[in-house]
Protein backbone atom coordinates (compact mmCIF):
# COMPACT_ATOMS: atom_id res chain seq x y z
CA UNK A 1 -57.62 45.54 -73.44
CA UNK A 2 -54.18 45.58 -72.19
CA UNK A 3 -50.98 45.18 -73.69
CA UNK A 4 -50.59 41.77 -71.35
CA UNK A 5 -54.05 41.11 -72.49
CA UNK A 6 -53.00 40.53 -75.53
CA UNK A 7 -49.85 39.28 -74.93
CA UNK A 8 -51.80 36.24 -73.29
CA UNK A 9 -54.74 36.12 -75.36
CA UNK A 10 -55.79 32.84 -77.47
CA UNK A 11 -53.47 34.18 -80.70
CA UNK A 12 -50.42 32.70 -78.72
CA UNK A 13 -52.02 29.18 -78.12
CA UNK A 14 -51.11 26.19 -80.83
CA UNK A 15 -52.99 23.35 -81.90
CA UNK A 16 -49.96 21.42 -82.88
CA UNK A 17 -46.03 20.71 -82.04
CA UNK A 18 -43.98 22.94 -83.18
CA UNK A 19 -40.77 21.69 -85.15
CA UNK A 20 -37.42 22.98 -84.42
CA UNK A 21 -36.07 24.55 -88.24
CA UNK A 22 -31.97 25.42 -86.41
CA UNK A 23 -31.55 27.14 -90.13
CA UNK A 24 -33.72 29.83 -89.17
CA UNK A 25 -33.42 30.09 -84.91
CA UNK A 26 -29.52 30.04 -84.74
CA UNK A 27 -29.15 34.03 -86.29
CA UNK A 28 -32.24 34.99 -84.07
CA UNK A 29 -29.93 33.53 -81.28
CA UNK A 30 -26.61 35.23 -82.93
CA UNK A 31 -27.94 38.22 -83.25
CA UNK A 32 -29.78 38.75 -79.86
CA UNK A 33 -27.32 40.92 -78.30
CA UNK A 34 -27.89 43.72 -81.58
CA UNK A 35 -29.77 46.17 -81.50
CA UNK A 36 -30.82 45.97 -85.03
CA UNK A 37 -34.48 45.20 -85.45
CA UNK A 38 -34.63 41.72 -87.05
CA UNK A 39 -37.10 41.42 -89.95
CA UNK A 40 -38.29 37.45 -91.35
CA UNK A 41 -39.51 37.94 -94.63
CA UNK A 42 -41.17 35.29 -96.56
CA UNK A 43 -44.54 33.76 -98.29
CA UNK A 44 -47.37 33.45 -96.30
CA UNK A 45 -47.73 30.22 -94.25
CA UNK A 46 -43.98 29.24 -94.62
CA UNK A 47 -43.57 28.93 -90.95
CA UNK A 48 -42.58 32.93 -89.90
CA UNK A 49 -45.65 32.61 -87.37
CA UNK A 50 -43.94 29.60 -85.90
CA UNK A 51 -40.30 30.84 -85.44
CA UNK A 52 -41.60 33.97 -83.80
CA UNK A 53 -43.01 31.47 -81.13
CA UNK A 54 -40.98 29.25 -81.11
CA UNK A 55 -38.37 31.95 -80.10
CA UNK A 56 -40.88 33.51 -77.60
CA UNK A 57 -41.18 30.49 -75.91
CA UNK A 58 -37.47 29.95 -75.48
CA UNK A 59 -36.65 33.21 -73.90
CA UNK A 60 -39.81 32.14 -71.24
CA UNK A 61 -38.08 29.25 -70.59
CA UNK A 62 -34.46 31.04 -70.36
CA UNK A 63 -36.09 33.22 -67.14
CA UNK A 64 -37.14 36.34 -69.20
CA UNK A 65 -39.92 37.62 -67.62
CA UNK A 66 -43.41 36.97 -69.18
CA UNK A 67 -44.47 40.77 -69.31
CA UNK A 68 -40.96 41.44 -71.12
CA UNK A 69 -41.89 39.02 -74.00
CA UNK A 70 -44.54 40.34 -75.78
CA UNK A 71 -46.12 39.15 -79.19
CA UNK A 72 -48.79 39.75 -81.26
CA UNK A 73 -50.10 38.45 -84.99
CA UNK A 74 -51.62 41.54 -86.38
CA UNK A 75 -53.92 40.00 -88.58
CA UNK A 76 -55.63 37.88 -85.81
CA UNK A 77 -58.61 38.85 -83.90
CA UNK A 78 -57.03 40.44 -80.99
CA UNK A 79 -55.95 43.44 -83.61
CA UNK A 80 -58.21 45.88 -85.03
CA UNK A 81 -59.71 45.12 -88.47
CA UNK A 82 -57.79 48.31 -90.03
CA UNK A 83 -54.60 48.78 -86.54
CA UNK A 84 -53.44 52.37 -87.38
CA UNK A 85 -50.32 53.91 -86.24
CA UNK A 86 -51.69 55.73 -83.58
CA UNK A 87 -53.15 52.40 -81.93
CA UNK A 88 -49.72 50.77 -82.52
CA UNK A 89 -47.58 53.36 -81.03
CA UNK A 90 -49.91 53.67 -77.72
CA UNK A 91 -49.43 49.85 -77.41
CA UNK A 92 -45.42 49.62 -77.81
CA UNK A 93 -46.15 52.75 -75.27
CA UNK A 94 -48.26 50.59 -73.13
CA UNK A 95 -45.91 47.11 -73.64
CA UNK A 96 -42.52 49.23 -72.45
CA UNK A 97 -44.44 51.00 -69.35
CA UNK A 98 -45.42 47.53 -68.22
CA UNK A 99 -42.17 45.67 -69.02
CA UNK A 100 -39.35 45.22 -66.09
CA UNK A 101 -36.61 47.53 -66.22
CA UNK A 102 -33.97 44.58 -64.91
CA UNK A 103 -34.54 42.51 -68.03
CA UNK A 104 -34.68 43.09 -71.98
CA UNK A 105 -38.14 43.63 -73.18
CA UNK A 106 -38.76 41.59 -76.50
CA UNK A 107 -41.55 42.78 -78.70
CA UNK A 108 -42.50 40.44 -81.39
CA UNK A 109 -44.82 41.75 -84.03
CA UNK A 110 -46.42 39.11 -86.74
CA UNK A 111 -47.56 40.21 -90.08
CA UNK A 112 -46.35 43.71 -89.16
CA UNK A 113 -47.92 44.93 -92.94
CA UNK A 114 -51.17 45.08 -91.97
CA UNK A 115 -50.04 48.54 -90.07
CA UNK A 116 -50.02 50.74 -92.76
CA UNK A 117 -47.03 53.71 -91.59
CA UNK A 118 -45.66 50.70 -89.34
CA UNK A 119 -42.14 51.66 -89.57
CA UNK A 120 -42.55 55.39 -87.90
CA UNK A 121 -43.65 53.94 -84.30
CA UNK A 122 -41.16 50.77 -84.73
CA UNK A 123 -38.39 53.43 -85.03
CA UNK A 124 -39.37 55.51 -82.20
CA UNK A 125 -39.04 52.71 -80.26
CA UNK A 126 -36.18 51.06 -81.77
CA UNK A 127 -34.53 54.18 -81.39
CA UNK A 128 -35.43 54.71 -77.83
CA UNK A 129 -33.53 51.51 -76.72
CA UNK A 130 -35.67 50.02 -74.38
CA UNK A 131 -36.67 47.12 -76.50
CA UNK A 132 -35.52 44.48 -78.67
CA UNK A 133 -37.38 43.59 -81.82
CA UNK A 134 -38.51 41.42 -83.89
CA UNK A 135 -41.12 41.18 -86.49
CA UNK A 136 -42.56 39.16 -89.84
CA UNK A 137 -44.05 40.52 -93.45
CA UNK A 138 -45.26 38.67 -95.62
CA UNK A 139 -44.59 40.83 -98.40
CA UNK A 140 -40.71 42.99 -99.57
CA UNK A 141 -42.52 46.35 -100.08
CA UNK A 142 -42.06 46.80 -96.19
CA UNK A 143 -38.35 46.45 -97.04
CA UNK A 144 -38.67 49.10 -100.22
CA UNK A 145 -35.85 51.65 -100.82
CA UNK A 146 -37.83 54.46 -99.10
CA UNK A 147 -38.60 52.19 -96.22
CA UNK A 148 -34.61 50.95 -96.36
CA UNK A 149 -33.44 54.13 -96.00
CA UNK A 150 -35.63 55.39 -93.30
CA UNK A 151 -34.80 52.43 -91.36
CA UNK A 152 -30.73 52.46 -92.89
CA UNK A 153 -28.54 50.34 -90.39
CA UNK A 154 -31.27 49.65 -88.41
CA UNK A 155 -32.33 45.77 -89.69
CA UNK A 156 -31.47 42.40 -90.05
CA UNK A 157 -33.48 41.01 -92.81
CA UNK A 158 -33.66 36.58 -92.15
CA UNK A 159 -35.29 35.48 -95.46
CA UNK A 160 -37.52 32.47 -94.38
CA UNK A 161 -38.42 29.71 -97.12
CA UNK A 162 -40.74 26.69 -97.53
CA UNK A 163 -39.43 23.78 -95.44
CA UNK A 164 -36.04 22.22 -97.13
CA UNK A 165 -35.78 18.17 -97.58
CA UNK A 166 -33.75 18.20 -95.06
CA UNK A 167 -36.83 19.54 -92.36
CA UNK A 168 -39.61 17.90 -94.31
CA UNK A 169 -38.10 15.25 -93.21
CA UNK A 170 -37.92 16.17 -89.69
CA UNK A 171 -41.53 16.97 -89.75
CA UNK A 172 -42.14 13.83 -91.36
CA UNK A 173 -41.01 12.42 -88.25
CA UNK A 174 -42.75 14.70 -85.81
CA UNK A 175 -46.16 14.44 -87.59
CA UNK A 176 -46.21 10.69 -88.47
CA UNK A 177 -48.67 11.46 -91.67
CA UNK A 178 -47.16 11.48 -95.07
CA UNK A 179 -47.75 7.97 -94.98
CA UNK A 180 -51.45 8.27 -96.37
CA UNK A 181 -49.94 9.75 -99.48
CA UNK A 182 -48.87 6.41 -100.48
CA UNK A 183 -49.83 2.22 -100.69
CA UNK A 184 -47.94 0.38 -98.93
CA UNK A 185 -46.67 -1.71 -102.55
CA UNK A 186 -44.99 1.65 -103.12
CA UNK A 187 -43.55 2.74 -100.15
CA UNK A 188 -41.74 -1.49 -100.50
CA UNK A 189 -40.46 -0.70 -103.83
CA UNK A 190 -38.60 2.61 -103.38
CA UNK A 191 -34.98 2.09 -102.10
CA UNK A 192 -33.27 4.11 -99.45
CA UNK A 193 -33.16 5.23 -95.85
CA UNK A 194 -36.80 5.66 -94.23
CA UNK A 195 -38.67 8.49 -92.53
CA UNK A 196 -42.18 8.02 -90.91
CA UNK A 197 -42.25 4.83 -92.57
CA UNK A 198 -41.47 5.80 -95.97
CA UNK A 199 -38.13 5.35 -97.85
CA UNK A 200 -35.67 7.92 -98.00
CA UNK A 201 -36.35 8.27 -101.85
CA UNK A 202 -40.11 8.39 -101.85
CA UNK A 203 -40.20 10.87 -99.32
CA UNK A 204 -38.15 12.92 -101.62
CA UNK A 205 -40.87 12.15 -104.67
CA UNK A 206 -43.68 13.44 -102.28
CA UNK A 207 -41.89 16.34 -101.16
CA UNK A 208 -41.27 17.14 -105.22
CA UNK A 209 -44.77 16.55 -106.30
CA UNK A 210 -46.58 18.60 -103.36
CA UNK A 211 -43.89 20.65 -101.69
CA UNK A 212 -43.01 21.68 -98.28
CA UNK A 213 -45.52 24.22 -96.87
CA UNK A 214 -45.42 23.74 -93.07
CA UNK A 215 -49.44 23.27 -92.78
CA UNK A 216 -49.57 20.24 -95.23
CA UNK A 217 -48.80 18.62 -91.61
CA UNK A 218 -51.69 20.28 -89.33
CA UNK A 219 -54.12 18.72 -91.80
CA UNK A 220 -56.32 15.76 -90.33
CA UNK A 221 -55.11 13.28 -93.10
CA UNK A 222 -52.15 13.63 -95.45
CA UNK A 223 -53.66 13.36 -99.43
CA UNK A 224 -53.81 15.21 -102.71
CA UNK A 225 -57.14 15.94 -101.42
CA UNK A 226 -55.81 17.88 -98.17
CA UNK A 227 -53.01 18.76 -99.92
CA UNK A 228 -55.12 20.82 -102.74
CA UNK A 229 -57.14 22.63 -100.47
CA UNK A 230 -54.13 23.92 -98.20
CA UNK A 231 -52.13 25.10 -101.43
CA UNK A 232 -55.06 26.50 -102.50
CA UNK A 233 -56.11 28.86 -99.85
CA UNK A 234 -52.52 29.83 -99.38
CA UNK A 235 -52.42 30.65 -103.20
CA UNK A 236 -55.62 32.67 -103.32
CA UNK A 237 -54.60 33.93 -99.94
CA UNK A 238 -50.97 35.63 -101.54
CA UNK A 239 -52.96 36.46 -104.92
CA UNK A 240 -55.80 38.47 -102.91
CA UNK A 241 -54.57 40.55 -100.25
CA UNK A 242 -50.51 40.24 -100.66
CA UNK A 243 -50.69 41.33 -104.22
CA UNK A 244 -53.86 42.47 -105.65
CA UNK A 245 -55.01 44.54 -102.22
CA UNK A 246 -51.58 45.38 -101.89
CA UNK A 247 -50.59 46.80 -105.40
CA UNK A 248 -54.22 47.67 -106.27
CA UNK A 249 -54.38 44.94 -109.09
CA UNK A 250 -58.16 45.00 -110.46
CA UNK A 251 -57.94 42.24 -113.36
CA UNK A 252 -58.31 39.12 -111.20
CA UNK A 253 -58.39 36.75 -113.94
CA UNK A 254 -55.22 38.17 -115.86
CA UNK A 255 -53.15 37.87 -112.40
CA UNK A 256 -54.55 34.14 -111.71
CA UNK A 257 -53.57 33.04 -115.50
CA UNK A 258 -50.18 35.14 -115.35
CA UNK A 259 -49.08 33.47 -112.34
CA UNK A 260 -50.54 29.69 -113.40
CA UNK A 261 -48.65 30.15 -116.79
CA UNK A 262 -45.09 31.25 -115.07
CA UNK A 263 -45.47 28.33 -112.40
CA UNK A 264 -46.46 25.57 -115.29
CA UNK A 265 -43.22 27.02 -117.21
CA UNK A 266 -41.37 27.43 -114.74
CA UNK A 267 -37.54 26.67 -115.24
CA UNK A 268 -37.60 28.36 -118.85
CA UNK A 269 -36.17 31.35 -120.16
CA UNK A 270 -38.72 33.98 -120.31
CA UNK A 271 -39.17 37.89 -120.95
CA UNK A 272 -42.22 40.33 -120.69
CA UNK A 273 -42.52 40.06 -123.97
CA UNK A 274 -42.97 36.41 -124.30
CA UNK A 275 -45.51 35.94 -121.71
CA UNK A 276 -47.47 38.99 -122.73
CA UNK A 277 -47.52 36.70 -126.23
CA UNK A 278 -47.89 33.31 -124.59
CA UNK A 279 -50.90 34.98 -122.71
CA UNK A 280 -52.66 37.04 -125.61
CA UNK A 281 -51.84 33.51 -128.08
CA UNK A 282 -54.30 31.72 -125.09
CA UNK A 283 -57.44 34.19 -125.71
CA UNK A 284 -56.43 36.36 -122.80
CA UNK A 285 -55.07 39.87 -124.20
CA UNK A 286 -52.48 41.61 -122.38
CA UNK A 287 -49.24 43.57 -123.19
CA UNK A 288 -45.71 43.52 -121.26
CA UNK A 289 -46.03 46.15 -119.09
CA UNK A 290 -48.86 45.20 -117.54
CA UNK A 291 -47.04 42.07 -117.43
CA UNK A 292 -43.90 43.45 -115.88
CA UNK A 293 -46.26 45.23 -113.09
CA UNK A 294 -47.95 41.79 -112.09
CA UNK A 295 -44.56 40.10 -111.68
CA UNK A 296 -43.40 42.62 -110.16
CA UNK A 297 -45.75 42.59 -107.42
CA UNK A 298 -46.13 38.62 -107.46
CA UNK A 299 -42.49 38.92 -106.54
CA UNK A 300 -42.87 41.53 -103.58
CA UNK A 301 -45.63 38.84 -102.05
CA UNK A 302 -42.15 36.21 -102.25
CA UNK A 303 -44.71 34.20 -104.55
CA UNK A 304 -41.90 34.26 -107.64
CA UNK A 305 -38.20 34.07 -107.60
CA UNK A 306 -37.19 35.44 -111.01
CA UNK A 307 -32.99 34.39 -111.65
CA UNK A 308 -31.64 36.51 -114.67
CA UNK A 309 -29.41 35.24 -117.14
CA UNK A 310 -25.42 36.43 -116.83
CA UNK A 311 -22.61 35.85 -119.73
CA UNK A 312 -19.66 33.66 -119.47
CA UNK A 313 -16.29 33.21 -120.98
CA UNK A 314 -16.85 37.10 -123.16
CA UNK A 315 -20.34 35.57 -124.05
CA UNK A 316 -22.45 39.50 -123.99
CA UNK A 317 -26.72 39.32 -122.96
CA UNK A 318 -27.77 42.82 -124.34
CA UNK A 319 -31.17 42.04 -123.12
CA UNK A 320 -30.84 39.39 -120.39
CA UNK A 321 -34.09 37.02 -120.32
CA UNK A 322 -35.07 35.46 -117.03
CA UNK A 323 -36.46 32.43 -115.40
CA UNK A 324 -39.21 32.72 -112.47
CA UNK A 325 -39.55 30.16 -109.88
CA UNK A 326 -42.38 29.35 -107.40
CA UNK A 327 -40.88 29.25 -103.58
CA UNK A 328 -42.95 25.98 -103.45
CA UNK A 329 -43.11 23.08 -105.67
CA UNK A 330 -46.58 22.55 -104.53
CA UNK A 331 -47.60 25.62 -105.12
CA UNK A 332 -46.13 25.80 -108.42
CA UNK A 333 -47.52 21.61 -109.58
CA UNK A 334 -51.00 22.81 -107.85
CA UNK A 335 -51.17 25.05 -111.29
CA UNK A 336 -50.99 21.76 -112.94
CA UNK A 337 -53.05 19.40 -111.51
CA UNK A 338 -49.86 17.74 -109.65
CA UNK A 339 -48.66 16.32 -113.20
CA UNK A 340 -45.74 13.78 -113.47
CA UNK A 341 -44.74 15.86 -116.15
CA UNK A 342 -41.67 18.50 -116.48
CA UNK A 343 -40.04 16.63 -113.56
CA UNK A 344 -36.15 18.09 -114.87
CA UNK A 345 -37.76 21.57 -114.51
CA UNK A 346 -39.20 21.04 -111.11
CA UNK A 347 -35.91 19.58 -110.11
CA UNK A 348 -34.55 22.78 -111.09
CA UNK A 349 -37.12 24.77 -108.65
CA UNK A 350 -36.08 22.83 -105.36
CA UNK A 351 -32.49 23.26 -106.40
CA UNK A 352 -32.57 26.58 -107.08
CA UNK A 353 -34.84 27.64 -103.82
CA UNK A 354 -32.20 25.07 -102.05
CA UNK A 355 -29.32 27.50 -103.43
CA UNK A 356 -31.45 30.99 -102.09
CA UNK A 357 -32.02 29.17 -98.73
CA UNK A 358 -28.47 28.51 -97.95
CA UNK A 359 -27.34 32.35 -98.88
CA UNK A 360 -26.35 32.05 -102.49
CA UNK A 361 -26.78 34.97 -104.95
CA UNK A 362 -27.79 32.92 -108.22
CA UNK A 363 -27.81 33.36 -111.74
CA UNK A 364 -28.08 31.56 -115.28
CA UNK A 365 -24.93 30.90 -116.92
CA UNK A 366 -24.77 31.24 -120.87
CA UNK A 367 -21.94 30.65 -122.59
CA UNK A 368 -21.61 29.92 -126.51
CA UNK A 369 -21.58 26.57 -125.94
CA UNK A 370 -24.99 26.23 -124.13
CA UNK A 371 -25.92 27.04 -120.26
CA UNK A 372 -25.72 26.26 -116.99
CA UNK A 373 -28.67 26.05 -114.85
CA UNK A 374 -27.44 28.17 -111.82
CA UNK A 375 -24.26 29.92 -110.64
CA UNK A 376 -24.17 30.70 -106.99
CA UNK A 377 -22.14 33.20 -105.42
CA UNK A 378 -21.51 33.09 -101.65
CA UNK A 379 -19.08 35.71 -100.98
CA UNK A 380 -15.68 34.56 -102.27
CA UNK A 381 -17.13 31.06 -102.92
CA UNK A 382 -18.82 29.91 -106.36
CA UNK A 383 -20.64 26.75 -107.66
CA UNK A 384 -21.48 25.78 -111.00
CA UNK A 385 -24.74 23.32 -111.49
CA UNK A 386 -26.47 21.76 -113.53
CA UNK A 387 -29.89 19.44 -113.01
CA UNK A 388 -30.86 16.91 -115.14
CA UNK A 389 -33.49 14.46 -114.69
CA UNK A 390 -31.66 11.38 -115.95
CA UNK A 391 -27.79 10.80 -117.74
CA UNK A 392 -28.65 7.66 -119.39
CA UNK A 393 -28.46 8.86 -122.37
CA UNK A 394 -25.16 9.95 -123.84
CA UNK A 395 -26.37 12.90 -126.04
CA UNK A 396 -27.74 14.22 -122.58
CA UNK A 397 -24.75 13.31 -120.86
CA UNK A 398 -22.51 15.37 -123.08
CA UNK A 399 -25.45 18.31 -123.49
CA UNK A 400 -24.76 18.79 -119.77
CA UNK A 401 -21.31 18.18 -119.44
CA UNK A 402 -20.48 20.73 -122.21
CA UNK A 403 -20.70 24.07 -120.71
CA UNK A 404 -19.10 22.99 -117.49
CA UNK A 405 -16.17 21.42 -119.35
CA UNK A 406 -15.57 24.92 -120.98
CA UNK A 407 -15.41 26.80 -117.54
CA UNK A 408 -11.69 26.74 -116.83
CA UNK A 409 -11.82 28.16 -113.11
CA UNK A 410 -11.67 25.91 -110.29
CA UNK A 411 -14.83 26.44 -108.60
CA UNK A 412 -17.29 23.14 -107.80
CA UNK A 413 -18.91 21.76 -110.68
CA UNK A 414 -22.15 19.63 -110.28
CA UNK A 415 -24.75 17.92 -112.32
CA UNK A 416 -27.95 17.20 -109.47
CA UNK A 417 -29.82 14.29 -111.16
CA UNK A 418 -32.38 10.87 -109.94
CA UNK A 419 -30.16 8.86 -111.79
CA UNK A 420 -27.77 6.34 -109.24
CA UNK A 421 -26.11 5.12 -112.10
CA UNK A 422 -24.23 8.05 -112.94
CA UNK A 423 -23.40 9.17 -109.71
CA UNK A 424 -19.87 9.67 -109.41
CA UNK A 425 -16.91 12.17 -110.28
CA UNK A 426 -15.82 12.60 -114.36
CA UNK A 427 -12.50 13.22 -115.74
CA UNK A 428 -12.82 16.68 -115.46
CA UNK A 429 -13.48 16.91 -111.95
CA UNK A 430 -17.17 17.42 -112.58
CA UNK A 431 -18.98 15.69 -109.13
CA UNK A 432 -22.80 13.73 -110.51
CA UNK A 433 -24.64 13.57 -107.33
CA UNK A 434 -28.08 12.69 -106.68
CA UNK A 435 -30.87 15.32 -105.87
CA UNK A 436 -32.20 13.77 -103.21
CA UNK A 437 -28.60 13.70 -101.25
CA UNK A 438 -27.28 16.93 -101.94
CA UNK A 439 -30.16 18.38 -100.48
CA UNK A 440 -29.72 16.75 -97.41
């Protein structure tokens, strides 16, 4: 088989539209002209497969010659069951001999970690500057310090997420199927804008209870049912060959009840020891380096976000604790049955996943007088938040007020909440804004 073989093989076709997400296509665009390779790291099934396609199909339609776009998944059945170096390096060999010298040749490579040694034939031909390229992982140890510093100054790393509200609800539109989620008594009650049907605000409390993983839409039907069995596979998918094949993890059962505890508990201050406890307290005996291993390589799948805690105001963390976040908040409510339950903590995942996606370093704030949720850091610019399901209360109100109060730099403070009554701006400058619209 031919490099054009493949190149126009059935891995290319689609089943189903594909959804413009600008967040992610406008540095592929900005960057086209560099001739750093460009590297989209993120989960499994977050839509990588997509923008890769998505971007092939726009330089077709911008003139570039078919046989100097070329792009392969490498864990579909047009690649071997075990590609090796060897086979990879005589196809880039094959792709440039057959590409046009008068245009750019664009080589797009999906899943490029199932070519163990990958990065020695990607820098030959990165380095012989006859092609531009681009490819996916779905796991960080193909951007690992040894693999960093072979490829130094070579790559452009474009973290891709889970969709945001704001393209949920753009796929809401395109797909026209979130509606089954819901009666139609319940979709009347909810106030708000709409979006295939459903108000602006229920959208938002299906998108919190089951998440935004692109192939909830490709599903025939749109219920808990559908939506179970995609999170599922995805999960087992990460757990199986991302991590355990990957980092040669043998104790099945410890990973699965490691990563369903951190999930349910998400949003809480944790350390190795803790969860080793929390874990050996349930009947299932472990210790924390074994626990510190399995995050570590739950982390390198992008399956947990962990956000350490920093001091404030001269407050000193001699052994800073951590939370861990799911990139999902399906994936993280599928470890508990979808419960109503914990919603301030699940607020906290979107917003802090929100925070990641739009470039923010982030961190937990502790100060003597309590914490703050997250402090992103943007460059020059900083943001203080807080989330909080509801304000009605006044001992809440001035729990979360509190630390914010005592930060006496003028940086943006929020509090992200579902309650519309206290939307608004305090005394002190800090802005109450709901969830729902600051993710938008």
């Amino acid at each position: 088989m031919t490099s054009q073989d493949i190149a126009d093989s059935p891995n290319t076709l689609r089943e189903t539209p594909l959804v413009a997400r600008p967040l992610y296509e406008q540095p592929l665009w900005e960057t086209i002209e560099s001739p750093s390779i460009k590297v989209l790291t993120g989960i499994r099934r977050c839509g990588k497969s997509s923008l890769l396609t998505m971007f092939k199909d726009a330089l077709l339609a911008r003139g570039v010659f078919p046989k100097n776009v070329f792009y392969l998944r490498l864990d579909s059945f047009d690649a071997p069951l075990e590609p090796n170096i060897a086979w990879l390096d005589e196809l880039l060999r094959s792709v440039v001999d057959e590409a046009d010298s008068s245009q750019p040749l664009y080589v797009l490579l999906d899943e490029i970690q199932e070519v163990k040694g990958w990065e020695r034939p990607l820098r030959r031909l990165h380095e012989s500057g006859r092609a531009r390229i681009y490819i996916t992982g779905s796991n960080a140890i193909m951007l690992s310090s040894d693999l960093a510093s072979y490829l130094s100054g070579r790559y452009v790393e474009i973290p891709v997420y889970p969709l945001s509200f704001k393209e949920y609800r753009d796929f809401a539109n395109a797909f026209g199927k979130l509606s089954d989620t819901l009666s139609e008594e319940q979709a009347s009650r909810a106030p708000g804008g709409r979006s295939n049907g459903l108000p602006h605000r229920t959208l938002f409390d299906v998108y919190l209870r089951y998440g935004g993983m692109p192939g909830l839409f490709t599903a025939s039907s749109f219920t808990e049912e559908t939506v179970t069995r995609e999170l599922s596979a995805i999960r087992d998918t990460v757990l199986l060959n991302d991590v355990a094949k990957r980092f040669g993890v043998r104790d099945i059962d410890l990973l699965e009840k490691l990563l369903r505890y951190v999930y349910s508990t998400s949003g809480n201050l944790f350390s190795a020891n803790k969860v080793s406890g929390a874990l050996t307290s349930m009947g299932r005996k472990t210790n924390p380096e074994t626990v510190d291993n399995y995050l570590h390589a739950l982390k390198h799948a992008f399956a947990l976000y962990e956000c350490e805690q920093v001091g404030l105001k001269g407050k000193t963390i001699l052994q800073p604790q951590k939370k861990y976040f799911a990139p999902d908040m399906g994936l993280r409510n599928l470890a508990c049955g979808f419960s109503a339950q914990n919603i301030g903590f699940q607020l906290e995942g979107v917003v802090y996943i929100e925070l990641l996606r739009r470039g923010y370093t982030v961190s937990v704030g502790t100060l003597t007088t309590g914490e703050i949720d997250f402090i992103g850091q943007r460059n020059s610019e900083r943001l203080y938040i807080q989330v909080c399901e509801t304000l009605l209360d006044s001992a809440t109100r001035a729990r979360e007020l509190a630390p914010l109060n005592a930060i006496e730099d003028s940086f943006p403070k929020f509090i992200l909440t579902r309650d519309e009554s206290a939307v608004g701006t305090t005394e002190t400058g800090v802005k109450i804004s709901l969830v729902s619209d600051w993710l938008l």
